[in-house]
Structures are given as C-alpha cells and as structure tokens.
Protein backbone atom coordinates (compact mmCIF):
# COMPACT_ATOMS: atom_id res chain seq x y z
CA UNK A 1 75.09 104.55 81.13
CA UNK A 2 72.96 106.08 83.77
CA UNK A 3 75.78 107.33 85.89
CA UNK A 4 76.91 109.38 82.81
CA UNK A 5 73.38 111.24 82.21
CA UNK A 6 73.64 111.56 86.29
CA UNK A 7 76.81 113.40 85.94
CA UNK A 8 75.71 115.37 82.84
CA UNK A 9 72.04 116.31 83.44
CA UNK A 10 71.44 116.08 87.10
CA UNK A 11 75.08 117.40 88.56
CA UNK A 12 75.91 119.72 85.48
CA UNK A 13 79.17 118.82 85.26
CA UNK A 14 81.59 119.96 82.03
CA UNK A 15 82.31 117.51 79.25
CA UNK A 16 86.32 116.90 80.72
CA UNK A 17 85.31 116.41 83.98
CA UNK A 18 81.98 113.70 83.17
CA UNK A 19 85.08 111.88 81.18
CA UNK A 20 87.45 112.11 84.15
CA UNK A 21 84.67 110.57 86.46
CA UNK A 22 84.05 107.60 84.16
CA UNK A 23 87.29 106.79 83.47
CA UNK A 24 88.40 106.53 87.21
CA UNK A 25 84.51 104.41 87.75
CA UNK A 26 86.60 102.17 84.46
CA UNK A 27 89.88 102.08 86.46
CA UNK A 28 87.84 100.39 89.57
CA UNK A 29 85.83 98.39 87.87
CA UNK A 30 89.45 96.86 85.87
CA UNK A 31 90.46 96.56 89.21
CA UNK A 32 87.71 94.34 91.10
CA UNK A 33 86.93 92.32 87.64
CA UNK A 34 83.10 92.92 87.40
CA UNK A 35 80.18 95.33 88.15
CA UNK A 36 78.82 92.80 91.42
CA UNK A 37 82.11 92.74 93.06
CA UNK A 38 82.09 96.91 92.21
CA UNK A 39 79.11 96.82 93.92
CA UNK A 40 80.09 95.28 96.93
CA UNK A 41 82.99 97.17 97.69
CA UNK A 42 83.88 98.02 101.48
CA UNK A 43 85.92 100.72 102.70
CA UNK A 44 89.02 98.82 103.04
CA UNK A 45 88.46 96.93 99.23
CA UNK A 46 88.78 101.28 97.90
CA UNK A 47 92.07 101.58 100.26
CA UNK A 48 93.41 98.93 98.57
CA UNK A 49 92.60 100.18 95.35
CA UNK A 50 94.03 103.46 95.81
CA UNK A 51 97.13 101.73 97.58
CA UNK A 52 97.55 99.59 94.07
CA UNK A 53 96.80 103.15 91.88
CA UNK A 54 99.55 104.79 94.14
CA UNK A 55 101.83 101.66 93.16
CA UNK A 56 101.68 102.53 89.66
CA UNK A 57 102.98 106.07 90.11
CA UNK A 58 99.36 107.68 90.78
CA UNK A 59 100.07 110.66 92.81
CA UNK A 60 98.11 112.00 95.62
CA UNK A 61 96.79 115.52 93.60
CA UNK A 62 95.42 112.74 90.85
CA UNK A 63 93.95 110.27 93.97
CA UNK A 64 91.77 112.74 95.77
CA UNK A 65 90.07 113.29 92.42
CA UNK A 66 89.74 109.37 92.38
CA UNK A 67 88.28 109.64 95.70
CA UNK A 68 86.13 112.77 94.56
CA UNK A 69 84.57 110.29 91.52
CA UNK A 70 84.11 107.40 93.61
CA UNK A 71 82.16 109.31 96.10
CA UNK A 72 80.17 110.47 93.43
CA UNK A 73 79.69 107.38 91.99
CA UNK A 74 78.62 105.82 94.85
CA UNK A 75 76.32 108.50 96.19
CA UNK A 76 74.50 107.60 92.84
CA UNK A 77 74.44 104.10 93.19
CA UNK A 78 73.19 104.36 97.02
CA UNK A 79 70.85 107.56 95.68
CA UNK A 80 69.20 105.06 92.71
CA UNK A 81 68.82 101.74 95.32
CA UNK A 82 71.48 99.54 94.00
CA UNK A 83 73.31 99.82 97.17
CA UNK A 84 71.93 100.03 100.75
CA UNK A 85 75.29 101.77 102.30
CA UNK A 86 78.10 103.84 100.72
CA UNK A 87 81.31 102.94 101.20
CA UNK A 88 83.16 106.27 100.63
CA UNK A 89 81.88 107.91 103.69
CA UNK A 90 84.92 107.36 105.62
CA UNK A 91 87.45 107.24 102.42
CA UNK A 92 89.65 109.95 103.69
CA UNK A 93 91.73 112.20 100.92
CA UNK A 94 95.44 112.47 100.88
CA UNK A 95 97.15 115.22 102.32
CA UNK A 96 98.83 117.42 99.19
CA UNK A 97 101.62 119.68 99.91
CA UNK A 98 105.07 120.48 98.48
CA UNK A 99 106.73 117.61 97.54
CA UNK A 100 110.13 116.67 98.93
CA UNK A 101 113.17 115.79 97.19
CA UNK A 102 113.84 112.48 97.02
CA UNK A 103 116.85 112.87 98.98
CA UNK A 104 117.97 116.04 101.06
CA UNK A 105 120.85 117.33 100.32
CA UNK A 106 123.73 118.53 102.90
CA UNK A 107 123.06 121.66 102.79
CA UNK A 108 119.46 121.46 102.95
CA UNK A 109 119.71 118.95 105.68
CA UNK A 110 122.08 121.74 107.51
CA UNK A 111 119.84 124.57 107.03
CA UNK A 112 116.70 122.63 108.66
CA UNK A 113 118.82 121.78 111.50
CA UNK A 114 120.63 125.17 112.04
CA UNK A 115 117.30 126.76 112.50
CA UNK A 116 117.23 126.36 116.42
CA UNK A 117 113.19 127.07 116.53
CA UNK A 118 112.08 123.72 114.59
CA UNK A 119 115.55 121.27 115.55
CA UNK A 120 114.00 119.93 118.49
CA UNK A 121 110.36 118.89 116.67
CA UNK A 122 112.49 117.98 113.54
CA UNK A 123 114.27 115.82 115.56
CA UNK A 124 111.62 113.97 117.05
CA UNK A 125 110.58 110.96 114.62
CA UNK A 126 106.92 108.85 115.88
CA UNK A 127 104.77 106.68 113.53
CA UNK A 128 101.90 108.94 114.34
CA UNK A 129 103.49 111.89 112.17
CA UNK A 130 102.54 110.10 108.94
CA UNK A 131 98.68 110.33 110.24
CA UNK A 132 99.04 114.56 111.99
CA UNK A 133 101.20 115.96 109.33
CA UNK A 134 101.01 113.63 106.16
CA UNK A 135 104.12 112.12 104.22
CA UNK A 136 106.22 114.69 103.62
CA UNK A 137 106.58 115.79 106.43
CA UNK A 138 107.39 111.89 107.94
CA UNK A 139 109.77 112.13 105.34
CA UNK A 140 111.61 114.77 106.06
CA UNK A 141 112.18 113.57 109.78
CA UNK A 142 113.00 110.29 109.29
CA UNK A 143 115.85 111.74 105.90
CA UNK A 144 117.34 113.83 109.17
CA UNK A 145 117.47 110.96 111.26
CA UNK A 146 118.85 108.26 108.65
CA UNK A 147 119.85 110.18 106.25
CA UNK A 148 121.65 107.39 104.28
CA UNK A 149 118.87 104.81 104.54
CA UNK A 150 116.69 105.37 101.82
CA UNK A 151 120.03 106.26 99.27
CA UNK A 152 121.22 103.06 100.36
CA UNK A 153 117.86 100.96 99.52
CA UNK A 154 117.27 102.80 96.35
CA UNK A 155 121.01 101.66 95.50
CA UNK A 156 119.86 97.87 96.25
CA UNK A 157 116.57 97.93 94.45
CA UNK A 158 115.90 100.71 91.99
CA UNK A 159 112.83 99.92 90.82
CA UNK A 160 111.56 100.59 94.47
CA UNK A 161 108.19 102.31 95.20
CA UNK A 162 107.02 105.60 97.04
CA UNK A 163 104.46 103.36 98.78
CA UNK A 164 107.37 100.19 99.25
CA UNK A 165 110.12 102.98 100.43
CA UNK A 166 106.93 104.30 103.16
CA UNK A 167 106.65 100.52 104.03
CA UNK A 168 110.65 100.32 104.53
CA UNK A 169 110.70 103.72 106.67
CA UNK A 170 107.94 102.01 109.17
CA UNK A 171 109.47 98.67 109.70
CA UNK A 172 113.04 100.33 110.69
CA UNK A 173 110.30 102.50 113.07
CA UNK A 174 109.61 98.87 114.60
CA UNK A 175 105.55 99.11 113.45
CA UNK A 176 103.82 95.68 112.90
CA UNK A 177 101.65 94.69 109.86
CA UNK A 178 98.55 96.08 111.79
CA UNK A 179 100.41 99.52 112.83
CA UNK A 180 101.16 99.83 109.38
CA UNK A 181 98.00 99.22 107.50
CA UNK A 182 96.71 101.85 110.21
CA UNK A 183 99.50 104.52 109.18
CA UNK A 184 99.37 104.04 105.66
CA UNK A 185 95.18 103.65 105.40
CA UNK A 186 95.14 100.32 103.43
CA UNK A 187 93.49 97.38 104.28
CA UNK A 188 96.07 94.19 106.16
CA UNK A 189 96.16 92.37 103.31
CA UNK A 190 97.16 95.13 101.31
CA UNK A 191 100.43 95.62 103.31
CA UNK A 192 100.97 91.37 102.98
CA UNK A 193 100.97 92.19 99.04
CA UNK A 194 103.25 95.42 99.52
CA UNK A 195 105.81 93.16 101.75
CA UNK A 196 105.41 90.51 99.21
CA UNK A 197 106.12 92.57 96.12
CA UNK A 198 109.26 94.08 97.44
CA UNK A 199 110.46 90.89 98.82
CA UNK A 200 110.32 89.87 95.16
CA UNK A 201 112.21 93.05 94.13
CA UNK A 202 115.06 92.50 96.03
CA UNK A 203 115.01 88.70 95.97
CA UNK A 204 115.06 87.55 99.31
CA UNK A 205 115.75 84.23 99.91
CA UNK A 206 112.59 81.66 101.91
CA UNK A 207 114.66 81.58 105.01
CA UNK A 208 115.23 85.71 105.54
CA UNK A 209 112.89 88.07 106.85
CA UNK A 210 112.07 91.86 105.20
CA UNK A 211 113.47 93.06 108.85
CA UNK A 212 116.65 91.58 108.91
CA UNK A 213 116.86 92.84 105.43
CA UNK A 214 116.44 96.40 106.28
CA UNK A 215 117.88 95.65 109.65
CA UNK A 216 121.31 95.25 106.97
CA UNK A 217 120.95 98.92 105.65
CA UNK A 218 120.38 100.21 108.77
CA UNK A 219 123.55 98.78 110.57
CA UNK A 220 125.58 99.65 107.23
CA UNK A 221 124.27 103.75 107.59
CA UNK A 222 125.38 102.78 111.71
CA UNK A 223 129.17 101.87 110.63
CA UNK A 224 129.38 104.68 108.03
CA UNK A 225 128.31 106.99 110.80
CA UNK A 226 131.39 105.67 113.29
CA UNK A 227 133.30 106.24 110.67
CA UNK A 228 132.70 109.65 109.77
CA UNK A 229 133.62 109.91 113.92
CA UNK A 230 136.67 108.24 113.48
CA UNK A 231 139.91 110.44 113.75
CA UNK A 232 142.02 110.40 110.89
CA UNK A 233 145.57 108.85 111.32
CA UNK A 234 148.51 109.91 109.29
C-alpha cells in the first residue's frame, strides 16, 4: 500500500502510529463500502462518518486523531493526483476538555450556582454555546436549567446515545433539522438517521412526533418542579 510507505518513508512516522493511521483509513473505507466512493468523499460524507464513529462510543480525544489520519490520508491522495480537491480542509476537530458527569449532582449543581461571578452566564442557555464553548460546557447549562430532563430520558430509553441525548437537548431548545446539523457539524441527513434511530429506541408510534415526545419529559420535570413549590399540608 502506497499510503503505508508514505507514512513510513516520506513522513517518518513510528511503527504504532503508521498502524493507527491505517486502521482509521480501514474504518472509512468499512464505512463508505469501496475505495471509489472513499475517493469521492465530501466534507459533509466525513461529518457523517465521524457522527456514526461517535455513535458507537468513539470519543472526541480518539476522533481528532481520526481527523488527524484522514487529513493525512487525503493530503496524500490529493499530493499523488488521485484526487483534484481535499476534503478535510474544513473538517474541524472536536473540542476536548474535562468531561462532565453524566448527571450533576445537588451539591455540585449548588456550588456552580452559589458562585455569584459565573450564575448569571451559567444561567443563560443559547444553541450557539455548543459551537463557542463545545459540549460540555452546553451541558452543563442546559443540566442547571432542566436538571431532571436528561435523568428522566435516560430512565425511558437506556440504551440512549451521547450524540441522541445532544439531539434531545436541541429539540427542547426549539432548533430545526437544519439548526441542528449546523450545531452538531453533521451533514442533514445525518440528523434524519439520528432522529430515526432514537425514534426506534423508544418506539414511537407512526402518528407521534420526536417533539411531542420530549415535549412529555419536559412537562413531567415542569409538574415535579410545582411540586417541589407546593406547601406541605398536615
């Protein structure tokens, strides 16, 4: 394989790391089924790819060395003439910081908000956080604004997704299919599959939408709230 004496001659790479290249070059070309639909990939085909790898439990440390061999492995192919553009140019790496809990607890959840400097920006929850700060962050937010949304739709479908709860978080934000494919850098038809796959996870019925399914969740969280209001009678 030319790519491989490429890697191993030309960009001097270790053993480990040639073998970490190809196998992620393997993992796309599983994915698009042969070496001419490889070949002519476009930016939004590699968004979806990393939107399926992230599916599977691929986290974002592991993707932006994906994205590291596929911009490699394109540079080559445009570099050698097989193709005339690359792809990868604008293939943008995900943010990696600490990782969250999956839920906040109380007394995390009271610390953030006792700390008078950040409650005001903690308590301010837009779409366009996901793109400025990354997901964390978005997470964090939207945990102190409904913080018994995503318990309650991990208690309805288990095997849920990082990528299907991100999908969940935007539609109670009131984002379309096109806002969302924007915020979460995947191609349209990659959020039609996401919306289709957890539709299938929690079994929703022809004649119900994904909205008035989460719309559910949200109004459950709203009645739990009045009732933690509610004075207690003897």
């Amino acid at each position: 394989m030319r790519y491989r004496i490429y890697l191993q001659l030309e960009k001097s790479l270790q053993p480990n790391t040639v073998e970490a290249y190809i196998g992620d070059v393997n993992k796309l070309l599983a994915f698009f089924g042969d070496v001419d639909r490889m070949l002519a990939v476009t930016l939004d085909d590699l968004r979806e790819f990393l939107s399926a790898m992230a599916d599977v439990g691929v986290n974002a440390r592991s993707q932006a060395r994906i994205i590291s061999s596929l911009r490699s492995f394109y540079g080559f192919l445009k570099l050698d003439g097989y193709i005339g553009s690359d792809p990868t140019a604008q293939l943008r790496s995900p943010k990696i910081g600490m990782r969250l809990p999956d839920v906040l607890t109380l007394q995390e959840i009271d610390d953030i908000m006792n700390d008078k400097d950040n409650r005001q920006e903690l308590e301010t929850l837009t779409p366009s956080i996901l793109l400025k700060n990354g997901e964390p962050k978005f997470r964090q937010r939207f945990e102190l604004l409904y913080p018994l949304f995503l318990p309650r739709l991990r208690e309805r479908v288990p095997a849920i997704t990082r990528r299907e709860e991100l999908l969940s978080m935007l539609i109670v934000l009131k984002q379309d299919n096109k806002e969302i494919a924007e915020l979460m850098a995947i191609a349209p038809r990659s959020v039609l599959m996401l919306r289709h796959r957890l539709r299938q996870k929690i079994g929703i019925s022809t004649d119900n939408s994904l909205e008035n399914y989460i719309e559910e969740i949200l109004e459950f969280e709203n009645k739990s709230d009045k009732g933690a209001d509610s004075p207690v009678q003897d």
